[in-house]
PDB file of N, CA and C in Angstrom:
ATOM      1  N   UNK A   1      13.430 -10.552  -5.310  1.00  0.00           N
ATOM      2  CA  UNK A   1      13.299  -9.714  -6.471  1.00  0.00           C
ATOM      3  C   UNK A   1      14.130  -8.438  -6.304  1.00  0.00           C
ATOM      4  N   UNK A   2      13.942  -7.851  -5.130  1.00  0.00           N
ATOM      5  CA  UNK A   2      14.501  -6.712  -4.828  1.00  0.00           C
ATOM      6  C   UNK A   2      15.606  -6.516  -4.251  1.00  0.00           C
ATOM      7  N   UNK A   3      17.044  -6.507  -4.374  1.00  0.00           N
ATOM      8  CA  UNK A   3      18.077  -6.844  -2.981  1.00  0.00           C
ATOM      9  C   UNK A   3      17.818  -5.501  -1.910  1.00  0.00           C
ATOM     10  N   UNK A   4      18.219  -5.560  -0.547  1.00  0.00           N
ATOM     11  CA  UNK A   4      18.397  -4.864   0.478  1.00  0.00           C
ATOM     12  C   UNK A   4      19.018  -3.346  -0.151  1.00  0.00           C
ATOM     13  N   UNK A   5      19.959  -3.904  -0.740  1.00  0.00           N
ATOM     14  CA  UNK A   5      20.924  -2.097  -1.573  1.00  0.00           C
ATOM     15  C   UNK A   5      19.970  -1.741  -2.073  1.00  0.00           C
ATOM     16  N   UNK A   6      18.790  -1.837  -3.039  1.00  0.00           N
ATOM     17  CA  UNK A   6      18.142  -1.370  -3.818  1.00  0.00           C
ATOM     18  C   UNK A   6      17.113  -0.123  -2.781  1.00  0.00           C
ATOM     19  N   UNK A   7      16.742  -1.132  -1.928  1.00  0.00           N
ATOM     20  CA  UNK A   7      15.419  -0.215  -0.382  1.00  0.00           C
ATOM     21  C   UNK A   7      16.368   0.635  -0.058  1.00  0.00           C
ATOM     22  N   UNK A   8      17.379   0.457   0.356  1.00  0.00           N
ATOM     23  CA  UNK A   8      18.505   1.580   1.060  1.00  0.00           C
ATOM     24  C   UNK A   8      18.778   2.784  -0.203  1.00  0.00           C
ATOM     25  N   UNK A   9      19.045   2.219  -1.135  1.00  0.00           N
ATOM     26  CA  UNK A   9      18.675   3.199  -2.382  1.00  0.00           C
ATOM     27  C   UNK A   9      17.471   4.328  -2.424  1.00  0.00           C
ATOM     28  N   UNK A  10      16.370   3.655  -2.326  1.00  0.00           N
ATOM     29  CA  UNK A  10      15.530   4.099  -2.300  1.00  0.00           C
ATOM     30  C   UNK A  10      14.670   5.010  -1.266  1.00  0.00           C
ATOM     31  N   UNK A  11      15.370   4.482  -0.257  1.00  0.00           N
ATOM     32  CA  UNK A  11      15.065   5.046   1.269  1.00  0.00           C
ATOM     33  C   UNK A  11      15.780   5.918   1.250  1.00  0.00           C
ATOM     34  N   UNK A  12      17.252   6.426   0.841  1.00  0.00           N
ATOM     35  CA  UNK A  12      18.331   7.605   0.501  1.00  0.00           C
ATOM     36  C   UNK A  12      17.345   8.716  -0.020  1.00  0.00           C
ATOM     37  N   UNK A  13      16.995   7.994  -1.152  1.00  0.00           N
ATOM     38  CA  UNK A  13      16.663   9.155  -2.446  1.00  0.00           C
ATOM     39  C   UNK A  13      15.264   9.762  -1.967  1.00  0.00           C
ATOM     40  N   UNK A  14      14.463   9.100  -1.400  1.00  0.00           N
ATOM     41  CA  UNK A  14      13.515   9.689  -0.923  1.00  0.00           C
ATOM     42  C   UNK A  14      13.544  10.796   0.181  1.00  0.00           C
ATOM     43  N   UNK A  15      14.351  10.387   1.053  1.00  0.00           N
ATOM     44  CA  UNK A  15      14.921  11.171   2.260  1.00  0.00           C
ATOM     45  C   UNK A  15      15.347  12.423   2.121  1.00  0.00           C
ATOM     46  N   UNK A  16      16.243  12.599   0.782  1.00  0.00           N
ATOM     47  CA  UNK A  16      16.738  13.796   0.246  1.00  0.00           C
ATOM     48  C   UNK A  16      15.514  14.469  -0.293  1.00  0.00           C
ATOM     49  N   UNK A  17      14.840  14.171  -0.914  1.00  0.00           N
ATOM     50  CA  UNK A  17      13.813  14.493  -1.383  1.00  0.00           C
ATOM     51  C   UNK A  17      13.076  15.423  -0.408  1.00  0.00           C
ATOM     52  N   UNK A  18      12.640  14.485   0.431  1.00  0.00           N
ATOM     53  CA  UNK A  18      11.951  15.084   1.885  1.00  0.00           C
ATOM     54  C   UNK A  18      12.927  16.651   2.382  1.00  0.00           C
ATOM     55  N   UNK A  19      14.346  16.413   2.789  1.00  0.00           N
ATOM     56  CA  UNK A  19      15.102  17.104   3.452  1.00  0.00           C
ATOM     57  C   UNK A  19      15.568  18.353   2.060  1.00  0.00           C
ATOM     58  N   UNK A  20      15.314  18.409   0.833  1.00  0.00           N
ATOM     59  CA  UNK A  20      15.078  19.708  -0.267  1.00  0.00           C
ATOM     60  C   UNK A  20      13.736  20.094  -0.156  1.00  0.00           C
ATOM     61  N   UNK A  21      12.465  19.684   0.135  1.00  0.00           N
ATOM     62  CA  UNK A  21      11.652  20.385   0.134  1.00  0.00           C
ATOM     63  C   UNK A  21      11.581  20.911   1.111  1.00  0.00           C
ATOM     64  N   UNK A  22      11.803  20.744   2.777  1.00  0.00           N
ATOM     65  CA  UNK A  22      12.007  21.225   3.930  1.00  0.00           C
ATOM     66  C   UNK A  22      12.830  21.998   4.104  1.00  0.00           C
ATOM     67  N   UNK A  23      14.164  22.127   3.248  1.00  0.00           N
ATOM     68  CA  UNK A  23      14.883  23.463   2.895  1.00  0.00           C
ATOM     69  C   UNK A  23      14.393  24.489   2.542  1.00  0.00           C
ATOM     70  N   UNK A  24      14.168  24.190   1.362  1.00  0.00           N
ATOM     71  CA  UNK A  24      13.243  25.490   0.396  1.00  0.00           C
ATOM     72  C   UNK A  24      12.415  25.620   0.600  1.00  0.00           C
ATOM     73  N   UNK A  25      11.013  25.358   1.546  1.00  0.00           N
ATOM     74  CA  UNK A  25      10.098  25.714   1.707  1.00  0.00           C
ATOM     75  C   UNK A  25      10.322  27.340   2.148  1.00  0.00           C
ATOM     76  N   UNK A  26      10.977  26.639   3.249  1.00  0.00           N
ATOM     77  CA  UNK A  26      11.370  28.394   3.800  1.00  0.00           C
ATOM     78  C   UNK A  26      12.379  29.092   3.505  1.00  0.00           C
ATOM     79  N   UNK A  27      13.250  28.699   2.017  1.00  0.00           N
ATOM     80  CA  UNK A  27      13.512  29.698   1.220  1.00  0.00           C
ATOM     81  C   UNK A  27      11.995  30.909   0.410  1.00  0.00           C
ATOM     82  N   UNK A  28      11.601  30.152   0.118  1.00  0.00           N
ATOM     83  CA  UNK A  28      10.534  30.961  -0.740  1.00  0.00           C
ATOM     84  C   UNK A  28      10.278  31.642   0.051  1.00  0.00           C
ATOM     85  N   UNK A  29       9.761  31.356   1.378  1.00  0.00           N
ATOM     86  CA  UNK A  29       8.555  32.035   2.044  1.00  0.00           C
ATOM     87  C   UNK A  29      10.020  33.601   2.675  1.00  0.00           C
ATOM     88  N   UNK A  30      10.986  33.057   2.701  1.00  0.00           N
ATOM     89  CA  UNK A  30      11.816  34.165   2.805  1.00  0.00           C
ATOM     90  C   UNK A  30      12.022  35.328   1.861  1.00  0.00           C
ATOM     91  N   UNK A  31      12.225  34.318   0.975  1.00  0.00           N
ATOM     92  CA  UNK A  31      12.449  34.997  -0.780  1.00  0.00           C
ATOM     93  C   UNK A  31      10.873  36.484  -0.912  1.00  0.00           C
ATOM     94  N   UNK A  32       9.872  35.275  -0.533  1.00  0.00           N
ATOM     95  CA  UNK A  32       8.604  36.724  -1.122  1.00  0.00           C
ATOM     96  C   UNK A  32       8.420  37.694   0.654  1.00  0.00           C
ATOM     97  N   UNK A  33       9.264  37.314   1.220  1.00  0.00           N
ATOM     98  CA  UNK A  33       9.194  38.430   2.051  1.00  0.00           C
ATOM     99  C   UNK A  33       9.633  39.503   1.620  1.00  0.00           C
ATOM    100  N   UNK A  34      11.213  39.257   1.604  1.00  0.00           N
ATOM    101  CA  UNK A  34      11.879  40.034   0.192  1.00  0.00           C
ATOM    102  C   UNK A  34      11.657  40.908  -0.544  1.00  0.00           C
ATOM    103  N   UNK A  35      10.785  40.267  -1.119  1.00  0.00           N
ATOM    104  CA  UNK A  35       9.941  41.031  -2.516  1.00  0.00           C
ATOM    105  C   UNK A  35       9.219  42.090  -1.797  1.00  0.00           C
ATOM    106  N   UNK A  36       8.489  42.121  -0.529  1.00  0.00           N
ATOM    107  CA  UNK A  36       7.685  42.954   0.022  1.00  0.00           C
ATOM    108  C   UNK A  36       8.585  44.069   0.190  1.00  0.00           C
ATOM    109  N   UNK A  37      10.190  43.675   0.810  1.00  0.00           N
ATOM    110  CA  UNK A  37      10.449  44.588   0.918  1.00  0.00           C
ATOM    111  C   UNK A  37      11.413  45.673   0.452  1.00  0.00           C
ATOM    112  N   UNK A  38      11.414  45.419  -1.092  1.00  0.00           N
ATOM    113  CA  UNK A  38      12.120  45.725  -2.516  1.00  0.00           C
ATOM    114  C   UNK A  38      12.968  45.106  -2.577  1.00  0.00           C
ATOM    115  N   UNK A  39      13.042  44.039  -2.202  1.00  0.00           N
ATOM    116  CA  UNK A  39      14.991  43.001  -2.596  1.00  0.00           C
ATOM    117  C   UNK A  39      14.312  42.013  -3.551  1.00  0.00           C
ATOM    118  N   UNK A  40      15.223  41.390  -4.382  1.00  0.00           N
ATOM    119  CA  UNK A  40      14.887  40.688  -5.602  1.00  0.00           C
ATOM    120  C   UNK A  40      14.498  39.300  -5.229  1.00  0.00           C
ATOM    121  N   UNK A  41      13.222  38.557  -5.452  1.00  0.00           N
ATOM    122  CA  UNK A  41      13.188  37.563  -4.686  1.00  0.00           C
ATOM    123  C   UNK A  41      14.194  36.386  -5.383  1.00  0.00           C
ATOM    124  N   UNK A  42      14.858  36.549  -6.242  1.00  0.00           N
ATOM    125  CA  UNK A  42      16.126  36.206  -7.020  1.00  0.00           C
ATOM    126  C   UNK A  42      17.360  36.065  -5.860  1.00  0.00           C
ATOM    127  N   UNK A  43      17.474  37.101  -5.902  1.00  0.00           N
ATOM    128  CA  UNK A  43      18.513  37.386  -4.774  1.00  0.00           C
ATOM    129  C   UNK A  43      18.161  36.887  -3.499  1.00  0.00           C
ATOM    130  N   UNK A  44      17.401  36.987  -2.913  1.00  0.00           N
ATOM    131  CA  UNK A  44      17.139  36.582  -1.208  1.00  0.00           C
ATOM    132  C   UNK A  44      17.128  35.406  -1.486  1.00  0.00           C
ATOM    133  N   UNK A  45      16.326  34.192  -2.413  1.00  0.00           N
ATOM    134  CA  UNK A  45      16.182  32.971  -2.267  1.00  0.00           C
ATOM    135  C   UNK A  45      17.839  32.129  -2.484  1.00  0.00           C
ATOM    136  N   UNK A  46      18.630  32.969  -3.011  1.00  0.00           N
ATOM    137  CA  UNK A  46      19.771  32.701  -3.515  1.00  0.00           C
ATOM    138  C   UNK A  46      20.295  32.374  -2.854  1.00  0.00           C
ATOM    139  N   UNK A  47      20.486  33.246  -1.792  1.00  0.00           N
ATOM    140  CA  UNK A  47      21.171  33.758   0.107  1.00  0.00           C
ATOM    141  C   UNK A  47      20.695  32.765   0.348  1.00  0.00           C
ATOM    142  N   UNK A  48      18.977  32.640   0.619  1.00  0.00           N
ATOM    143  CA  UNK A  48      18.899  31.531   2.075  1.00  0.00           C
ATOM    144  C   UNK A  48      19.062  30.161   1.389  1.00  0.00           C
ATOM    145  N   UNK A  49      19.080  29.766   0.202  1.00  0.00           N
ATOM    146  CA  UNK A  49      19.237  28.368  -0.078  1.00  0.00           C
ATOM    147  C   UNK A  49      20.950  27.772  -0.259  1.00  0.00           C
ATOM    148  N   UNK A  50      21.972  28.896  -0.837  1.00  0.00           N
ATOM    149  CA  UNK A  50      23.244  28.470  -0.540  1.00  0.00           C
ATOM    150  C   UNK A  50      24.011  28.322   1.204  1.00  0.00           C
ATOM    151  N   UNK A  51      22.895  29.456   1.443  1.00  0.00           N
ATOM    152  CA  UNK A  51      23.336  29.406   3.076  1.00  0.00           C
ATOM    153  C   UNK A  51      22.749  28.771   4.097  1.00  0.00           C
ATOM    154  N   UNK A  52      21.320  29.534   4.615  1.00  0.00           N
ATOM    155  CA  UNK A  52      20.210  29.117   5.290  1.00  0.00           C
ATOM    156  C   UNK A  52      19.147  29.966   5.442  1.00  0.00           C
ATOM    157  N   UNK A  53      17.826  29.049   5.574  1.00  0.00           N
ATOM    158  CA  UNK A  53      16.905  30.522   5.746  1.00  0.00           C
ATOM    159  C   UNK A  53      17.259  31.266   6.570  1.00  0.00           C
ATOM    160  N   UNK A  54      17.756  31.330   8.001  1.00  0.00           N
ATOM    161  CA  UNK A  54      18.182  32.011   8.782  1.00  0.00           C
ATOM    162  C   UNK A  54      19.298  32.977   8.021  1.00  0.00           C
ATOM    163  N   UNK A  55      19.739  32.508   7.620  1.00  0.00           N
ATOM    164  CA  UNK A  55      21.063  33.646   7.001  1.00  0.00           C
ATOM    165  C   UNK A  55      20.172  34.559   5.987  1.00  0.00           C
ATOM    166  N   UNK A  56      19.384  34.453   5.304  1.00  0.00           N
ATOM    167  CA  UNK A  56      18.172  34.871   4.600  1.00  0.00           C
ATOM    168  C   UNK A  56      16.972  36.001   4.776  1.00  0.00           C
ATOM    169  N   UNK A  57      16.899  35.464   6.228  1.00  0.00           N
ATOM    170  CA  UNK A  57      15.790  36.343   6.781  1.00  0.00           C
ATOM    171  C   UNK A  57      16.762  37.730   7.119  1.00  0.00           C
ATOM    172  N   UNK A  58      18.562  37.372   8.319  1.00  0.00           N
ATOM    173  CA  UNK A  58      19.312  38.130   8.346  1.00  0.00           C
ATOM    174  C   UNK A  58      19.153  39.400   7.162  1.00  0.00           C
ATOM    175  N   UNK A  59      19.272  38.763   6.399  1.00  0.00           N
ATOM    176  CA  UNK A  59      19.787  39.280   5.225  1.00  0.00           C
ATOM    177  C   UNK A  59      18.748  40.606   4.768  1.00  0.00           C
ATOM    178  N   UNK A  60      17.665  39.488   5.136  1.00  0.00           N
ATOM    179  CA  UNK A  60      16.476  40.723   4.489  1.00  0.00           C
ATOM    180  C   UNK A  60      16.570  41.362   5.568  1.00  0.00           C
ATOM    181  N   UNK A  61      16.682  41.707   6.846  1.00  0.00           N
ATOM    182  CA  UNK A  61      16.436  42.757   7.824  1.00  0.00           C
ATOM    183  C   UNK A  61      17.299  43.376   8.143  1.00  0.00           C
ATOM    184  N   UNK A  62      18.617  43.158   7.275  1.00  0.00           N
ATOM    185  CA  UNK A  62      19.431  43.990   7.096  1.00  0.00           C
ATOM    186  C   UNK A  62      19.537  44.717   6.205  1.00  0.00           C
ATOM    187  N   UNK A  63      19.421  44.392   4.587  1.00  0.00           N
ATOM    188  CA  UNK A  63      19.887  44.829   3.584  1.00  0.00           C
ATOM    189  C   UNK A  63      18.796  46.579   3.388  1.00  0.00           C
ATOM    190  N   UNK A  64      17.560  46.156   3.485  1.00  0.00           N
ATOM    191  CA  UNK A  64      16.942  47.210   3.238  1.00  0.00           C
ATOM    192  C   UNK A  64      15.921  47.650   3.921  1.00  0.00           C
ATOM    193  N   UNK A  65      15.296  48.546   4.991  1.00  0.00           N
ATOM    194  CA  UNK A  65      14.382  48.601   5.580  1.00  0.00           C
ATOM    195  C   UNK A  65      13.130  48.859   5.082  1.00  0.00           C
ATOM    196  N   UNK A  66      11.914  48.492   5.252  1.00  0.00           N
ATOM    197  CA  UNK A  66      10.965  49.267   4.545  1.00  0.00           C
ATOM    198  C   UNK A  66      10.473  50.751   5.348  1.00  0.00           C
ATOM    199  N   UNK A  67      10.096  51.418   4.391  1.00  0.00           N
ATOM    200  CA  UNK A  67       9.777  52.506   4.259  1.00  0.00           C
ATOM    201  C   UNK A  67       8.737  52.909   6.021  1.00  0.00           C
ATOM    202  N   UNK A  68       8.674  53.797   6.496  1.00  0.00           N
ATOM    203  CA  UNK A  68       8.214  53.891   7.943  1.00  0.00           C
ATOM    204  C   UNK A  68       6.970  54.204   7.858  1.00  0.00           C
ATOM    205  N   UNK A  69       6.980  54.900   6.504  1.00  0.00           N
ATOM    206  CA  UNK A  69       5.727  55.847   6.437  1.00  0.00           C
ATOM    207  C   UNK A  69       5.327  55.528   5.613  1.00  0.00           C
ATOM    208  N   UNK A  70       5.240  54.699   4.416  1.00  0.00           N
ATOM    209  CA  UNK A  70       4.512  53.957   3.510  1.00  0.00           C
ATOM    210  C   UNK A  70       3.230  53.918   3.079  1.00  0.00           C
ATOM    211  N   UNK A  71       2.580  53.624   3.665  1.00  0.00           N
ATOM    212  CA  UNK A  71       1.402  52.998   4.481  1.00  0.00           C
ATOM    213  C   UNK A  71       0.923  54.707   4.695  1.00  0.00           C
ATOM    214  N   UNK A  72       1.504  55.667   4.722  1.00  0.00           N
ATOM    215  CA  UNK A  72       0.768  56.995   5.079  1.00  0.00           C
ATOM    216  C   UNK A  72       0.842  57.524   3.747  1.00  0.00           C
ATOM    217  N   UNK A  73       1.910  57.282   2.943  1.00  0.00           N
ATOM    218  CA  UNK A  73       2.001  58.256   1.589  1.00  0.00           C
ATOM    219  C   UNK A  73       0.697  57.619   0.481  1.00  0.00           C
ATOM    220  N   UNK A  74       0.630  56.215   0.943  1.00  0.00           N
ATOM    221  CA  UNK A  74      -0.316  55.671  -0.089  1.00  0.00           C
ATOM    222  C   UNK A  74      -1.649  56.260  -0.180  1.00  0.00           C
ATOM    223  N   UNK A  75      -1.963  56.603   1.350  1.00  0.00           N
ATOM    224  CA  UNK A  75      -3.484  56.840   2.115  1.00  0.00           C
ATOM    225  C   UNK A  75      -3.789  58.579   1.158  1.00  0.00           C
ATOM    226  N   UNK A  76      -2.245  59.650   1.477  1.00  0.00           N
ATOM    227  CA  UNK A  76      -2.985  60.745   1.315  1.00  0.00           C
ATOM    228  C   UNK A  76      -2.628  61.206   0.046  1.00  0.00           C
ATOM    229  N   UNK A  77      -3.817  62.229  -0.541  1.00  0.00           N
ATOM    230  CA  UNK A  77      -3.409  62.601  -1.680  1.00  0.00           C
ATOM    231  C   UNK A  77      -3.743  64.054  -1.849  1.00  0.00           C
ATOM    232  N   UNK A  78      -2.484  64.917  -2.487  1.00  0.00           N
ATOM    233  CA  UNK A  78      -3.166  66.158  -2.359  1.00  0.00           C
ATOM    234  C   UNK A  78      -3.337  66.430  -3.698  1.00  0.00           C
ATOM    235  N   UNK A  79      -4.589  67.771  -3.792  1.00  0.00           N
ATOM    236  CA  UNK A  79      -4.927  67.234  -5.079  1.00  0.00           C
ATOM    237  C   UNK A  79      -5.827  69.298  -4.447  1.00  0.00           C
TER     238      UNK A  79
END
């Protein structure tokens, strides 16, 4: 019913399948790092999926640092 080309077909297309979601998984998870740390998660996911997440993460720990003191301006308030 089925010839051999057809499974090999199918065994392809699935494979890719597998090997895009294992890409992009850790685009995203790069991408909303990103976001944490004001870069567009537009932009970062852009980087690590034409390139690699690794080129991605680069990217984010280069492009913009977060803030040092953050985390202290939120806490105090003068008033």
């Amino acid at each position: 019913m089925f010839s051999s080309s057809s499974y090999l077909l199918t065994a392809f297309w699935l494979m890719l399948g597998i090997v895009a979601l294992l890409w992009t998984i850790p685009c995203g998870a790069v991408a909303g790092w990103g976001v944490k740390r004001g870069i567009s998660f537009r932009t970062t996911f852009l980087v690590s999926i034409f390139l690699s997440p690794l080129a991605g993460i680069i990217f984010v720990w280069i492009a913009r640092p977060a803030p040092a003191n953050a985390a202290l301006t939120q806490t105090v308030s003068r008033g």
